[in-house]
N, C-alpha and C. Protein backbone atom coordinates (compact mmCIF):
# COMPACT_ATOMS: atom_id res chain seq x y z
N UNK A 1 4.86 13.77 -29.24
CA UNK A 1 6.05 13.35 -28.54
C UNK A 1 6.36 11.92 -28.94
N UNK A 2 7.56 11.81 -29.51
CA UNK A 2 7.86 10.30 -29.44
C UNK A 2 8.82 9.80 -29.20
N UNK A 3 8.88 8.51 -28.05
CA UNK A 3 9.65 7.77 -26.87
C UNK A 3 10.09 6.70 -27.73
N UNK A 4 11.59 6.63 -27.86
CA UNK A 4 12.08 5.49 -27.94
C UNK A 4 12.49 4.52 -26.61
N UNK A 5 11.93 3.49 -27.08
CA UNK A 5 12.03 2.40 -25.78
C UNK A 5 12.80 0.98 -26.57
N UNK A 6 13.83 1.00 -25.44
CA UNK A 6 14.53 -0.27 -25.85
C UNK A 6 13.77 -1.78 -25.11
N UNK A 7 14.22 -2.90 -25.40
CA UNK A 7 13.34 -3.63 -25.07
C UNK A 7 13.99 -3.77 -23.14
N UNK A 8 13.14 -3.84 -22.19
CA UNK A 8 13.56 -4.03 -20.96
C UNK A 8 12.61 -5.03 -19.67
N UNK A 9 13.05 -5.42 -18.98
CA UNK A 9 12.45 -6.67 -17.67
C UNK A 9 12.53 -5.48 -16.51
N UNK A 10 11.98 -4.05 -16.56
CA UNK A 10 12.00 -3.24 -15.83
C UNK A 10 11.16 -2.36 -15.88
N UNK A 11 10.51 -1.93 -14.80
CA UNK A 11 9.46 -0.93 -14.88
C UNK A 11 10.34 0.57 -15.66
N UNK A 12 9.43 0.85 -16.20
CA UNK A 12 10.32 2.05 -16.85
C UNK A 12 9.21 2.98 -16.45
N UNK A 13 9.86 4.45 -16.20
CA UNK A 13 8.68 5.79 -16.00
C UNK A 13 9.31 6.55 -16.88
N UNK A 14 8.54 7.42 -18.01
CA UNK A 14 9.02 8.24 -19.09
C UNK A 14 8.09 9.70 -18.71
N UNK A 15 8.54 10.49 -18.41
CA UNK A 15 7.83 11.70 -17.88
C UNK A 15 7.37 12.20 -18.67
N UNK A 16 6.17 12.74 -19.09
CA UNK A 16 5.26 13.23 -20.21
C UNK A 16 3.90 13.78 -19.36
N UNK A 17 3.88 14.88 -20.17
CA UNK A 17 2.22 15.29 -19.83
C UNK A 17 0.65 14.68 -19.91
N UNK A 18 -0.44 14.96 -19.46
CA UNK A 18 -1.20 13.45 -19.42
C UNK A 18 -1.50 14.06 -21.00
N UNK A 19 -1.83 15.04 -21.60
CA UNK A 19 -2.28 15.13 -22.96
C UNK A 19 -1.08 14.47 -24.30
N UNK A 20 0.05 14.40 -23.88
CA UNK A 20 1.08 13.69 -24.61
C UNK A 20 0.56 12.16 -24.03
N UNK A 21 0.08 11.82 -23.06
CA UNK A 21 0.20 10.12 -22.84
C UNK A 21 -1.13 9.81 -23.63
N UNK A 22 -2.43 11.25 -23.58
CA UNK A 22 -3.64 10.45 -24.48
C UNK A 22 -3.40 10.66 -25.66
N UNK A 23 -1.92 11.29 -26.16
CA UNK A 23 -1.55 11.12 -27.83
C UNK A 23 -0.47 10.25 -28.06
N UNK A 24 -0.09 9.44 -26.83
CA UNK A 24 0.96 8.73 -27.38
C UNK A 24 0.53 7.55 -28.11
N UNK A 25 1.33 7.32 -29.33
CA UNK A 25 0.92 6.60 -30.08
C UNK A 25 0.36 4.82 -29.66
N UNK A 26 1.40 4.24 -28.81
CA UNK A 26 1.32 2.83 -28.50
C UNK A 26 0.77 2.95 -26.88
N UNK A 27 0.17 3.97 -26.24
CA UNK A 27 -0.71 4.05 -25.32
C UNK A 27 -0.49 2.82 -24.42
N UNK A 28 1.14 2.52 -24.20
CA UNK A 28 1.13 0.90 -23.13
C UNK A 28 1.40 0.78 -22.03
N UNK A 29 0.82 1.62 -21.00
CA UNK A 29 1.31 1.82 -20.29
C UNK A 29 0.13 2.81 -19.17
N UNK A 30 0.54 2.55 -17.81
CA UNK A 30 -0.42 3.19 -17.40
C UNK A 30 -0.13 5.00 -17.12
N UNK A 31 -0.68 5.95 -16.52
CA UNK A 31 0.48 6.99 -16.58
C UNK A 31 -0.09 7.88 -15.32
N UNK A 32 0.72 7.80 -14.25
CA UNK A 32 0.28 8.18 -12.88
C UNK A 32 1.94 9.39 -12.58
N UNK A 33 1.40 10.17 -11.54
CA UNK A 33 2.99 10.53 -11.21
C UNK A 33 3.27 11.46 -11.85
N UNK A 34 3.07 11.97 -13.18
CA UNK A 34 3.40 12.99 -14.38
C UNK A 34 4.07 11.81 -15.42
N UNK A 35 3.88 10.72 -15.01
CA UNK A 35 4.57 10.08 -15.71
C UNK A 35 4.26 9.04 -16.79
N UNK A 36 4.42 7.84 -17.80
CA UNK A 36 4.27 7.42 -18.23
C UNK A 36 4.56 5.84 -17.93
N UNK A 37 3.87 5.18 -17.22
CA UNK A 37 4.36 3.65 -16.60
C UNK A 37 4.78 2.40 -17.13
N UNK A 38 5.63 2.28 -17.77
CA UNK A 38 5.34 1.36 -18.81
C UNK A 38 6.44 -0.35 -17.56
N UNK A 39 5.32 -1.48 -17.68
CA UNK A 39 5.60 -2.96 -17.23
C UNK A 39 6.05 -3.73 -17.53
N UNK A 40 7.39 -4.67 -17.44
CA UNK A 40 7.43 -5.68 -18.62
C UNK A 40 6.06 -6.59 -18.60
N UNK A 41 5.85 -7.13 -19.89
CA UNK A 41 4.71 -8.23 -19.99
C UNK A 41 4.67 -9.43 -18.94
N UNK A 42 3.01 -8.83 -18.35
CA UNK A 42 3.23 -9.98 -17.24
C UNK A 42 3.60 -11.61 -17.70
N UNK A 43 4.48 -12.31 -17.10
CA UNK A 43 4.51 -13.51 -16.93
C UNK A 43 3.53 -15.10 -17.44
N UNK A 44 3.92 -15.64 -17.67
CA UNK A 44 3.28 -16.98 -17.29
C UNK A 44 1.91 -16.99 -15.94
N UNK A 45 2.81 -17.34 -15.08
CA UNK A 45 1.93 -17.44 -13.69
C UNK A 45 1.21 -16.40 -13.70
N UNK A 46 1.54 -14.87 -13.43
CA UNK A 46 1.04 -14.15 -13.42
C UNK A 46 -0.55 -14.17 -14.31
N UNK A 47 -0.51 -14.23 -15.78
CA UNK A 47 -1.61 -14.22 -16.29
C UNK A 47 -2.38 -15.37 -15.76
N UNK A 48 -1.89 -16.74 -15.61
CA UNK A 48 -2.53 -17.91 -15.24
C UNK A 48 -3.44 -17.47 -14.03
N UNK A 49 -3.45 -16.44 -12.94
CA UNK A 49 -3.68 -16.38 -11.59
C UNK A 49 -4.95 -15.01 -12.21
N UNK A 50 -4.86 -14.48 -13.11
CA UNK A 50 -5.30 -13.68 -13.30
C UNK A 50 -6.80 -14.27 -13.98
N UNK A 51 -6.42 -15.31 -15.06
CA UNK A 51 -7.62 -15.75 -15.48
C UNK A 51 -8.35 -16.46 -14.52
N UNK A 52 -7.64 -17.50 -13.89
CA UNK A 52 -8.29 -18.40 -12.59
C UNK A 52 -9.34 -17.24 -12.15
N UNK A 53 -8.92 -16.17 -11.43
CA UNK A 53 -9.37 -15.64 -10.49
C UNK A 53 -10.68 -14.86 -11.14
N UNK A 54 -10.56 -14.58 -12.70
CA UNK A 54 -11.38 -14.09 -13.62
C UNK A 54 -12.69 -14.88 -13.18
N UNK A 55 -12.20 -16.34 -13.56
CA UNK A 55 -13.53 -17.42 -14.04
C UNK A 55 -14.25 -17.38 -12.60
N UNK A 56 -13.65 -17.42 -11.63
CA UNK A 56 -14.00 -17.16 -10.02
C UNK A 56 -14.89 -16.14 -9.65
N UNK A 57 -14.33 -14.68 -9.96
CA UNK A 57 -15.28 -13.31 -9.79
C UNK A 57 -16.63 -13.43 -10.70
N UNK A 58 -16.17 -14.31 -12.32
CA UNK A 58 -17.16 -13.99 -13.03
C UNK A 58 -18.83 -15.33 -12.18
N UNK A 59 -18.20 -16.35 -11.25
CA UNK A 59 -19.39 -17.04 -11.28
C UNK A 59 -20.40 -16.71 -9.92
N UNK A 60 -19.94 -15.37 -9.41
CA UNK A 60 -20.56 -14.43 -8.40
C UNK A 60 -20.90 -13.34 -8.58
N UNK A 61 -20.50 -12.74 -9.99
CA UNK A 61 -21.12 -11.57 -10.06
C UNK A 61 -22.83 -10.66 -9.93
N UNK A 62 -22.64 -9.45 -9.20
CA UNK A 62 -23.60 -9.17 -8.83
C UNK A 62 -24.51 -8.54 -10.06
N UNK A 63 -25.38 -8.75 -10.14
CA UNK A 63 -26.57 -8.19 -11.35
C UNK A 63 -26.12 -6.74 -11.84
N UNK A 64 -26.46 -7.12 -13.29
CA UNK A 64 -25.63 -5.24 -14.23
C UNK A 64 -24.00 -5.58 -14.02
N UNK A 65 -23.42 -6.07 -13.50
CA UNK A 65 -21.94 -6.17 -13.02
C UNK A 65 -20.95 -6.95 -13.80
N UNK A 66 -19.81 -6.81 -14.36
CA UNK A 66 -18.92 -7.59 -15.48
C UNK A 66 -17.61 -7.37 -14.53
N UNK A 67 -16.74 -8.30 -15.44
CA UNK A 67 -15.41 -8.85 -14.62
C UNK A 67 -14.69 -8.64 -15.87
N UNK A 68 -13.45 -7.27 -15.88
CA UNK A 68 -12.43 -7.30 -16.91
C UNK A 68 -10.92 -7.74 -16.44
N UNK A 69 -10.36 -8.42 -17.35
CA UNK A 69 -8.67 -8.47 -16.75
C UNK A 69 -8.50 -6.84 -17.93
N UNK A 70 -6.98 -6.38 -16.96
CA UNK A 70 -6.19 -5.28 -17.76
C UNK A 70 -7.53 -3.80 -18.21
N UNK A 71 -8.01 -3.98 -17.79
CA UNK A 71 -9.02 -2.47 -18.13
C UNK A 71 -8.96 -1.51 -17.55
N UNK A 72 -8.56 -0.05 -18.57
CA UNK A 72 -8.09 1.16 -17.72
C UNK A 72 -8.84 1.75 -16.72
N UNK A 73 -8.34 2.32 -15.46
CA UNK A 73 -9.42 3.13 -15.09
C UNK A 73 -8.58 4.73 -14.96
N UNK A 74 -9.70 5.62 -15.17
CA UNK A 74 -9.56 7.00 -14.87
C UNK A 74 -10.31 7.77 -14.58
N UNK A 75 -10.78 7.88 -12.75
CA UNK A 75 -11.89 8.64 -12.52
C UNK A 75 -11.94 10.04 -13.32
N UNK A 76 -13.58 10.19 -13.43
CA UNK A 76 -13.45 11.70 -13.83
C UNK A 76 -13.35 12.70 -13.50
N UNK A 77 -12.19 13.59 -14.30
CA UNK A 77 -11.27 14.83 -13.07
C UNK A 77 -10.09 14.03 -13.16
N UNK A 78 -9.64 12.88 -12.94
CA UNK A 78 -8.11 12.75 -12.81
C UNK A 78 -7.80 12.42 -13.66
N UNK A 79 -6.50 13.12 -13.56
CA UNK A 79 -5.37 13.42 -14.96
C UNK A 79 -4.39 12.10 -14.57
N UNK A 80 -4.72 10.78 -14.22
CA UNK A 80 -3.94 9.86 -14.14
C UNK A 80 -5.10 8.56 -14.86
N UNK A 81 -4.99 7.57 -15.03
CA UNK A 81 -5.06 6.17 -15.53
C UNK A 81 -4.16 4.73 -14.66
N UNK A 82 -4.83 4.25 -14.08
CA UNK A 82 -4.07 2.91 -13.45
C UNK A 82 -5.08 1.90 -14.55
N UNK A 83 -4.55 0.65 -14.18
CA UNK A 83 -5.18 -0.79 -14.92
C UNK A 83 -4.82 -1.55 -13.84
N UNK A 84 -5.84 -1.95 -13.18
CA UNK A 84 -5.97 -3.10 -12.81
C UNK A 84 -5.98 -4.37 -13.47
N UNK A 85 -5.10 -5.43 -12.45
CA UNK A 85 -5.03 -6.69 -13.21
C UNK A 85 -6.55 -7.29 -13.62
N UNK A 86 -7.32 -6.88 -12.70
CA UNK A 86 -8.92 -7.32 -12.51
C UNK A 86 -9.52 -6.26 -12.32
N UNK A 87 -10.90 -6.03 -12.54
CA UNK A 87 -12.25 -4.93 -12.26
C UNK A 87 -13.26 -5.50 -12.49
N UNK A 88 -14.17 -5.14 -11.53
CA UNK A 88 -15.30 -5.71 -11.28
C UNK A 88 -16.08 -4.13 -11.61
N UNK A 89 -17.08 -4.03 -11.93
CA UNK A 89 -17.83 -2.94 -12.64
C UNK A 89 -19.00 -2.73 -13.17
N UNK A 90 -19.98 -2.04 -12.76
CA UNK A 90 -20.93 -1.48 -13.70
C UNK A 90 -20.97 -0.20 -14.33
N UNK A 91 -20.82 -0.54 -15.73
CA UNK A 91 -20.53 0.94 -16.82
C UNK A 91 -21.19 0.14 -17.84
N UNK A 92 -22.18 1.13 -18.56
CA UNK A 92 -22.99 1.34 -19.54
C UNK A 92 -22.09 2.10 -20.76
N UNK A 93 -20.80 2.79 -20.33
CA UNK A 93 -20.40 3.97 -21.48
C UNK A 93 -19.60 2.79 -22.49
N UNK A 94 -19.34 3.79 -23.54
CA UNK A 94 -18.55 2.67 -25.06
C UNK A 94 -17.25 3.42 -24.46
N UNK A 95 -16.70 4.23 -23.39
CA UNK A 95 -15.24 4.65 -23.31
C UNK A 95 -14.07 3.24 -23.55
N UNK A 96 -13.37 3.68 -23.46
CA UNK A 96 -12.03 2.84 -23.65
C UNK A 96 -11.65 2.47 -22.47
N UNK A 97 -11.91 3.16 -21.48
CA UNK A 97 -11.48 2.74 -20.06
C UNK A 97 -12.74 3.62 -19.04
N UNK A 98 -12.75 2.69 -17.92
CA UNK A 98 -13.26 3.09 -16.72
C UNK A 98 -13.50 4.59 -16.40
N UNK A 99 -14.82 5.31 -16.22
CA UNK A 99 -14.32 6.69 -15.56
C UNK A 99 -15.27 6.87 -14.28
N UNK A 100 -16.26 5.32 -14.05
CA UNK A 100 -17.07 5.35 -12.71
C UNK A 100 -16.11 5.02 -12.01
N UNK A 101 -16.61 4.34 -10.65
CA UNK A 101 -16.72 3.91 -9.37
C UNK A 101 -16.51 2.53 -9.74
N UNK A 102 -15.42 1.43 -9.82
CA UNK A 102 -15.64 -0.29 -9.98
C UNK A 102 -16.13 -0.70 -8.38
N UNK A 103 -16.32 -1.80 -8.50
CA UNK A 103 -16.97 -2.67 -7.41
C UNK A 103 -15.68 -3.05 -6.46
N UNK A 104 -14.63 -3.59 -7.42
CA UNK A 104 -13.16 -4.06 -7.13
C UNK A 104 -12.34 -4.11 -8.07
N UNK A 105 -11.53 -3.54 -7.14
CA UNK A 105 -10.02 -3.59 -8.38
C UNK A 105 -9.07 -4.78 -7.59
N UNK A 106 -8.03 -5.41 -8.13
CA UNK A 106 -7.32 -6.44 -7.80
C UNK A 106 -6.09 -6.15 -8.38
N UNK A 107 -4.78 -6.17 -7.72
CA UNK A 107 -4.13 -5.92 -8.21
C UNK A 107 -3.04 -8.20 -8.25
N UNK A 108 -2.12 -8.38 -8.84
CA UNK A 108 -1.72 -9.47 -8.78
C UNK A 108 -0.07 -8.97 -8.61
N UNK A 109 0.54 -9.11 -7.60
CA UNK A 109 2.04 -8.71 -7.08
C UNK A 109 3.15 -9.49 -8.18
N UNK A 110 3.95 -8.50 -8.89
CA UNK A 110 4.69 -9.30 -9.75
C UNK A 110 6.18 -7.99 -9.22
N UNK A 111 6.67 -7.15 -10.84
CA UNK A 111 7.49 -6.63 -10.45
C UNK A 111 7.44 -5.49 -9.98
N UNK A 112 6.46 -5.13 -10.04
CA UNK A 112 6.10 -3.46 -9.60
C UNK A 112 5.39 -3.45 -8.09
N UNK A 113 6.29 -3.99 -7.05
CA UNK A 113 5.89 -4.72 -5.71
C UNK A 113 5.09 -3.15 -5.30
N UNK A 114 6.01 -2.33 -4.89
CA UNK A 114 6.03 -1.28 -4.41
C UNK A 114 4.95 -0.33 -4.92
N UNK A 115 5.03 -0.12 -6.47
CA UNK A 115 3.78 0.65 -6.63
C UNK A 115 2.22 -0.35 -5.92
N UNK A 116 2.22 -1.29 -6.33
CA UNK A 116 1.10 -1.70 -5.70
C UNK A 116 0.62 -2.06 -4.41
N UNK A 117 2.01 -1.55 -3.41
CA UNK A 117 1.71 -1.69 -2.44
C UNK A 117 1.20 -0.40 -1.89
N UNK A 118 1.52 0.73 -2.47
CA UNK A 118 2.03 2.13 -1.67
C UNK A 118 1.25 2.79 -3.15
N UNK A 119 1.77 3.14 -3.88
CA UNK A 119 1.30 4.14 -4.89
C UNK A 119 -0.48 4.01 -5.64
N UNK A 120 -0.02 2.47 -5.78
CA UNK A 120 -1.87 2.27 -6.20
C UNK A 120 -2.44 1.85 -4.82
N UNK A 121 -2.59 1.78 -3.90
CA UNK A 121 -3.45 1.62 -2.57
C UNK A 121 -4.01 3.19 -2.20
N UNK A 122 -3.11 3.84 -2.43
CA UNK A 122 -2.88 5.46 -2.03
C UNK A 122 -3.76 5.85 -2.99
N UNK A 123 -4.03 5.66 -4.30
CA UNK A 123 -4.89 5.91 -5.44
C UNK A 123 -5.68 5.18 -5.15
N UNK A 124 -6.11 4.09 -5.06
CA UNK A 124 -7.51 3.57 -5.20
C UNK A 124 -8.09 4.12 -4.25
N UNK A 125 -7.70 4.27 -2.95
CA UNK A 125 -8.43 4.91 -2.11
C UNK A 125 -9.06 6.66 -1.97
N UNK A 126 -8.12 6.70 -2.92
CA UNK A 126 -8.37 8.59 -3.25
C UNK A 126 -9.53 8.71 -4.48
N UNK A 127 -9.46 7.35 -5.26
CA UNK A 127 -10.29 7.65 -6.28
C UNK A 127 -11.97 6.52 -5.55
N UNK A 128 -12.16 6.08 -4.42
CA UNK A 128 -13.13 5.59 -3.68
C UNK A 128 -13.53 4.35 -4.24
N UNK A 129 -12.33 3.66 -4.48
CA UNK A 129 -12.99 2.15 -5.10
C UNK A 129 -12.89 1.65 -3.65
N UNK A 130 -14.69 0.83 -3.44
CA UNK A 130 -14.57 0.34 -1.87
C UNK A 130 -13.81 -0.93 -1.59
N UNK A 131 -13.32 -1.46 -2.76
CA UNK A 131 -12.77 -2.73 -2.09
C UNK A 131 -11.86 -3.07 -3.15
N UNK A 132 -10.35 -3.53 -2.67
CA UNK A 132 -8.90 -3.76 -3.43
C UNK A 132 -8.52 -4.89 -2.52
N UNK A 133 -8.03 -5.65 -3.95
CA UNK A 133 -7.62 -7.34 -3.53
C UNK A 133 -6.01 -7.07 -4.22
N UNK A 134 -5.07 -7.92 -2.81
CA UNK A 134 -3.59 -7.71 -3.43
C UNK A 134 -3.15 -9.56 -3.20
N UNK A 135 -2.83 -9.71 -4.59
CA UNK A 135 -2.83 -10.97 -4.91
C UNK A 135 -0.91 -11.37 -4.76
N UNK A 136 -0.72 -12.49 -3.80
CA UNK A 136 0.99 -11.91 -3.76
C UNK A 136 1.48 -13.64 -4.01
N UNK A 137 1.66 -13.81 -5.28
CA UNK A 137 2.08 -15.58 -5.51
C UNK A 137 3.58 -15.56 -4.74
N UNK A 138 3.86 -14.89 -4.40
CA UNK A 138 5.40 -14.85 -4.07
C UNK A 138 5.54 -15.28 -2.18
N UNK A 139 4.98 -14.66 -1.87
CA UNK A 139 4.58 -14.81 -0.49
C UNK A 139 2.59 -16.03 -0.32
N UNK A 140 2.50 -16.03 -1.17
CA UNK A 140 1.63 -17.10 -1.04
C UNK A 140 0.41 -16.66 0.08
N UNK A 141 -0.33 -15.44 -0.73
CA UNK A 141 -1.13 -14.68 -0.06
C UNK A 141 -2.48 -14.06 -0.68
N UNK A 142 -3.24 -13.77 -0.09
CA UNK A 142 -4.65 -12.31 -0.52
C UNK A 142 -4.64 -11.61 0.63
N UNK A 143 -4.56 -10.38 0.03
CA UNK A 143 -4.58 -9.57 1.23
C UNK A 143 -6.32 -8.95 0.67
N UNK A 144 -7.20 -8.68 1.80
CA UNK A 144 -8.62 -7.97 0.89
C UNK A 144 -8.95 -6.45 2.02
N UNK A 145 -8.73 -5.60 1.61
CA UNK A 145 -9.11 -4.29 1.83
C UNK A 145 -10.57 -3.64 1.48
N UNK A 146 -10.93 -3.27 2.85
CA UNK A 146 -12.31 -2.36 2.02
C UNK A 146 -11.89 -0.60 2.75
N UNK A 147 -12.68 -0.10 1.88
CA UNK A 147 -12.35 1.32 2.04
C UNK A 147 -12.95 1.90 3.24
N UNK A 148 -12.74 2.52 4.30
CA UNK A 148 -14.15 3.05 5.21
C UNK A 148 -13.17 4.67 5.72
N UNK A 149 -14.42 5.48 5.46
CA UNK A 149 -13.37 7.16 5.72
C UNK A 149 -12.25 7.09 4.77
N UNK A 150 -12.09 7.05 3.93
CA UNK A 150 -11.11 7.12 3.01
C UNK A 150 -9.71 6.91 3.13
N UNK A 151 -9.43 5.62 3.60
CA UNK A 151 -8.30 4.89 4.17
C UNK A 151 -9.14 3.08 3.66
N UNK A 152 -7.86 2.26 3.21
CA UNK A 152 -7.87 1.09 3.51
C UNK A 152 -7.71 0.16 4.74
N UNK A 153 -8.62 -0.30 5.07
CA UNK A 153 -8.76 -1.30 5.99
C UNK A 153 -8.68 -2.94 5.96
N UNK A 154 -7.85 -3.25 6.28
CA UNK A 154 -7.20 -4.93 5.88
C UNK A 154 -8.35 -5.42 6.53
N UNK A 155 -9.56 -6.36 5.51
CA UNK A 155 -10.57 -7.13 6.54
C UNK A 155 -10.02 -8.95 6.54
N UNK A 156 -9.11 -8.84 5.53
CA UNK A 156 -8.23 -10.39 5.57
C UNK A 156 -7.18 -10.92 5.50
N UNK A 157 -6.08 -11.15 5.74
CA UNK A 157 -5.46 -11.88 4.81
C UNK A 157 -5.07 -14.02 4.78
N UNK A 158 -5.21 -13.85 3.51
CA UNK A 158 -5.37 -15.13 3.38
C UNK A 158 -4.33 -16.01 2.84
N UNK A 159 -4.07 -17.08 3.49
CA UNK A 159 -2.51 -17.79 3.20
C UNK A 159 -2.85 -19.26 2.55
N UNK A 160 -3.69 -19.93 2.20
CA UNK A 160 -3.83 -21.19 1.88
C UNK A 160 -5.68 -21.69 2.44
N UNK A 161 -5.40 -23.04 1.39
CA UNK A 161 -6.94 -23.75 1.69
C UNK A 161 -7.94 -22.95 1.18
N UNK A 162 -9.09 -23.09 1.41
CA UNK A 162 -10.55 -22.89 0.83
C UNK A 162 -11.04 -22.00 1.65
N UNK A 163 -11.08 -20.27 1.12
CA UNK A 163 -11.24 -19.54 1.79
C UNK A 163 -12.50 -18.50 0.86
N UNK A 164 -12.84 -17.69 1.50
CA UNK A 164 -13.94 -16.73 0.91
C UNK A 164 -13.58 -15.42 1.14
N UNK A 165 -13.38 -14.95 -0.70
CA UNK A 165 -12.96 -13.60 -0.22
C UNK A 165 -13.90 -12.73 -0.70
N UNK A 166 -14.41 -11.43 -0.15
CA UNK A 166 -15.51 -10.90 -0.47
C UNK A 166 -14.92 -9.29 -0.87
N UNK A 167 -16.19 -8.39 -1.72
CA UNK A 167 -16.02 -7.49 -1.61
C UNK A 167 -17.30 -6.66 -1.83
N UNK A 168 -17.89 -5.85 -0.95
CA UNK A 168 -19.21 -5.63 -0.70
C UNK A 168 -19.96 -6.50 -0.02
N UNK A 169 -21.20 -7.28 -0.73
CA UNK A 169 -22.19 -8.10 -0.27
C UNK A 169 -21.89 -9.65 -0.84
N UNK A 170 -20.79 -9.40 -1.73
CA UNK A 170 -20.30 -10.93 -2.79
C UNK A 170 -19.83 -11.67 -2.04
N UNK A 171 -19.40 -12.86 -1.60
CA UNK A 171 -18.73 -13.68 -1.25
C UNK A 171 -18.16 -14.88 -2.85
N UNK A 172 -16.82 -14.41 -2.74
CA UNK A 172 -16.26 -15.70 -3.71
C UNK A 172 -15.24 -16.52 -3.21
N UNK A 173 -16.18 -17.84 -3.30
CA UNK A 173 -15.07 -18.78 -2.62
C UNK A 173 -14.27 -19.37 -3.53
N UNK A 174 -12.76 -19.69 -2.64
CA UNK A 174 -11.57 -19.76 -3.55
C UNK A 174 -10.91 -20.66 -2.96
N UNK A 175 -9.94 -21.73 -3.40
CA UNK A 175 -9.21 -22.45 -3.23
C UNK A 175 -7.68 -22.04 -3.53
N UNK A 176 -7.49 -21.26 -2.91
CA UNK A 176 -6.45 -20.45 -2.80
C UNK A 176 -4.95 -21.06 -3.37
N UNK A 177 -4.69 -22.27 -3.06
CA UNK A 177 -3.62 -22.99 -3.01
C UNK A 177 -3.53 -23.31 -4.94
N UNK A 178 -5.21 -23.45 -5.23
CA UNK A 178 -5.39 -23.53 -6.67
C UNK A 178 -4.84 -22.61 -7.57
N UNK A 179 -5.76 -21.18 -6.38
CA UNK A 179 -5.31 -20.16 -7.07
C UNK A 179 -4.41 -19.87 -7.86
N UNK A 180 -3.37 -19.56 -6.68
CA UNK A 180 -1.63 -19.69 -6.92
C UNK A 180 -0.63 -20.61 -7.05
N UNK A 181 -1.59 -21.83 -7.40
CA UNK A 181 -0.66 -23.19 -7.93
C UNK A 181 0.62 -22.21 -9.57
């Protein structure tokens, strides 16, 4: 199958089967929905908040455990793929993307408000990642969720100053205001 895409500052969804999205050639995109997700390129800030928060997760990580920006995940059995802005993880496999259990996924609020409020919360929780961080520079926020009975449970949210956000047994403290400078 092949998608012509013009250049766009808009989430675009191109409907395709998941065996057409693991043959599509430029694979850019995540593909949930029946669909094919494709993002404009995050931002400036956006990446800036992403690495910050990188160097942050990486100086708490728990033993066997790594910190990726943009790395696919696709539990095994589902015929979908999300990418988190962040993952926290222990995997031993050479796959291309995620097919365990991560520690944390993080998402960082840009234009795709809505899927990450509603569509990937609804997924992470179906696929049992215990703990999702929603990073919102816009509203000047962390929201931190842990999973319990298979529903998200808000255990924070955080608006400014020197705060600690955890997920599991980790505590990473953050200067929030830095964060999202």
């Amino acid at each position: 199958m092949t998608v012509a895409m013009e250049p766009t500052e808009e989430l675009r969804r191109i409907p395709m089967s998941w065996g057409d999205y693991l043959n599509h050639p430029e694979n850019d995109g995540e593909y949930y929905g029946g669909c094919l997700v494709v993002m404009p390129t995050a931002g400036k800030k956006h990446q800036q908040i992403v690495k910050r928060l990188l160097r942050l997760v990486e100086a708490d990580l728990p033993a066997g455990a790594e910190a990726l920006p943009s790395l696919g995940w696709s539990p095994s059995g589902v015929r979908e793929l999300l990418i988190p802005d962040l993952t926290v993880f222990r995997d031993e496999s050479d796959e291309d993307f995620l097919s365990g259990v991560p520690l944390l996924v993080v998402e960082v609020l840009s234009t795709n408000r809505r899927d990450d409020l509603v569509a990937k919360v609804q997924r992470y929780a179906a696929w049992r990642a215990p703990s999702y961080w929603i990073v919102d520079p816009r509203d000047h926020q962390v929201l931190t969720l842990e999973l319990v009975d298979g529903l998200y449970l808000e255990t924070a949210r955080h608006t400014g100053g020197q705060v600690v956000l955890t997920y599991g047994d980790v505590e990473v403290p953050v200067d929030l205001d830095a964060l999202l400078a």
